[in-house]
Protein backbone atom coordinates (compact mmCIF):
# COMPACT_ATOMS: atom_id res chain seq x y z
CA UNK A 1 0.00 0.00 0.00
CA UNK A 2 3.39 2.46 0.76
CA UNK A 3 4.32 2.42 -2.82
CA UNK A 4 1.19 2.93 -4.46
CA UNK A 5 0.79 6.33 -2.53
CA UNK A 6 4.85 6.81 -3.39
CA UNK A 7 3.88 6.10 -6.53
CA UNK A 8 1.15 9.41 -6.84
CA UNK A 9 3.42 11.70 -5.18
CA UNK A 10 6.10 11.39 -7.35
CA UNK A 11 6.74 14.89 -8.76
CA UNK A 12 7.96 13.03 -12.07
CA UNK A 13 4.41 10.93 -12.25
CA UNK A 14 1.97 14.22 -12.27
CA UNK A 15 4.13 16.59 -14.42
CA UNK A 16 1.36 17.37 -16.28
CA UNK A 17 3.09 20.06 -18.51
CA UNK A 18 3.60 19.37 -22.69
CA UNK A 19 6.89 21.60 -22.86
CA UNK A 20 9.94 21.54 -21.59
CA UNK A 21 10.53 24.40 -19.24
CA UNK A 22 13.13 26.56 -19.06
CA UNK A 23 14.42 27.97 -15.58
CA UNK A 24 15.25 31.86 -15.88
CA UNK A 25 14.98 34.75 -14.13
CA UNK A 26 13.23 38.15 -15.75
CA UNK A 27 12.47 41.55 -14.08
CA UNK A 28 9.00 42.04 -15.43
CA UNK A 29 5.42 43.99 -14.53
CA UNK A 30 2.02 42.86 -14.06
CA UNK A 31 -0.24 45.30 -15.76
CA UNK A 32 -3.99 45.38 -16.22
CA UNK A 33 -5.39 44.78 -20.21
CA UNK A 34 -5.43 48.37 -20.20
CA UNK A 35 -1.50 48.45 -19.93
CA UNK A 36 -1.64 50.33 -16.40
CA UNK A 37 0.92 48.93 -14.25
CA UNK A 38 0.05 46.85 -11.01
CA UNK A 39 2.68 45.01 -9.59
CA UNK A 40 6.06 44.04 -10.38
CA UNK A 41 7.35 40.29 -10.17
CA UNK A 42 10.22 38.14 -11.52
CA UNK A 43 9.78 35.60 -13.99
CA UNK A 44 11.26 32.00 -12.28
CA UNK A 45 10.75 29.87 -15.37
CA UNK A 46 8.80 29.89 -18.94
CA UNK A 47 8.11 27.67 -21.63
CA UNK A 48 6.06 28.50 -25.14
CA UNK A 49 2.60 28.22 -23.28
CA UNK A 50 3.61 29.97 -19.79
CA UNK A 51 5.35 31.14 -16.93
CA UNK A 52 5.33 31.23 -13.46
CA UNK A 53 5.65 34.69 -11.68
CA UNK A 54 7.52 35.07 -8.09
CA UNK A 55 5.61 38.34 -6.39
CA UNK A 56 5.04 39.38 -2.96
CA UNK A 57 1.10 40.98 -3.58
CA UNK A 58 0.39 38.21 -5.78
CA UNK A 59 -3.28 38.65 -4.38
CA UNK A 60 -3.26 41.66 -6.43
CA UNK A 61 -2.75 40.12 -9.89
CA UNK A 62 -6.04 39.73 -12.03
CA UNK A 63 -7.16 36.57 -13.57
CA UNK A 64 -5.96 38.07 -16.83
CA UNK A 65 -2.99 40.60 -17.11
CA UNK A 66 -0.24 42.08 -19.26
CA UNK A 67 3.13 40.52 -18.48
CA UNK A 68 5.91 43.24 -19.43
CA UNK A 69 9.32 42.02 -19.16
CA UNK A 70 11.60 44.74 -18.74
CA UNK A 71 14.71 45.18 -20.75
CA UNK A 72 13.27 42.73 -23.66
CA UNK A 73 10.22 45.59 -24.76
CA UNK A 74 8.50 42.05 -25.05
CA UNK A 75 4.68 41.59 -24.15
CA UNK A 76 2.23 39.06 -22.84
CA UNK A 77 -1.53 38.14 -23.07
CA UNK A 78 -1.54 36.04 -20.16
CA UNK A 79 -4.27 33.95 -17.54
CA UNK A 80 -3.54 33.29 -13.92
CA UNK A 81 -3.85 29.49 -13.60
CA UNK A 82 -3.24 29.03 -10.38
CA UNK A 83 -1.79 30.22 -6.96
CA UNK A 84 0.09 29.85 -4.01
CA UNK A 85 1.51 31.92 -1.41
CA UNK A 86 4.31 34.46 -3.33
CA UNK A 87 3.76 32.55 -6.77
CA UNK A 88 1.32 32.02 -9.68
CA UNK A 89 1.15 30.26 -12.71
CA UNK A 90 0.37 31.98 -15.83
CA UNK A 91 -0.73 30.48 -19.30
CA UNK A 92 -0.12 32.55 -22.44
CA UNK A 93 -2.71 33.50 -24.21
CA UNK A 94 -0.69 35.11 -27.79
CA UNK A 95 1.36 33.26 -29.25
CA UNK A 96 5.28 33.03 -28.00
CA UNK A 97 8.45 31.87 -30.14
CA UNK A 98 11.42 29.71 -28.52
């Protein structure tokens, strides 16, 4: 019975992701569709379909934002997927080249 529950909390076992990921780290803003600025946060890693954001209000990031990296002049449609404590998980919504 130990293994089987090993077995589903295996990190490896539920990567549910398609793409590889990519670890970096980017200064970059959270803005509102509008393109007004709300927070800034640091990019930890990214693939072609997302991103996850390191930010300290990350209670005050929208379901759907802007993500302006700094220093690229690069751009994001992007949706909030999920959340935790400092962090989120954003899927791109425009397309993004490797």
């Amino acid at each position: 019975m130990q293994d089987h529950f090993a077995k589903i909390a295996d990190p490896e076992h539920d990567e549910r992701r398609r793409e590889r990921r990519r670890t970096v780290f980017l200064q970059a803003d959270v803005c509102r569709l509008d393109g007004s600025p709300i927070v800034h946060c640091a990019i930890q890693d990214t693939s072609r379909s997302g991103c996850k954001i390191i930010c300290d209000e990350v209670d005050l990031v929208p379901d759907e934002i802007l993500l302006s990296i700094r220093g690229l002049n690069e751009t994001f449609v992007g949706r909030v997927m999920w959340r935790a404590e400092g962090s989120a998980g954003i899927q791109f919504l425009n397309g993004v080249s490797e």
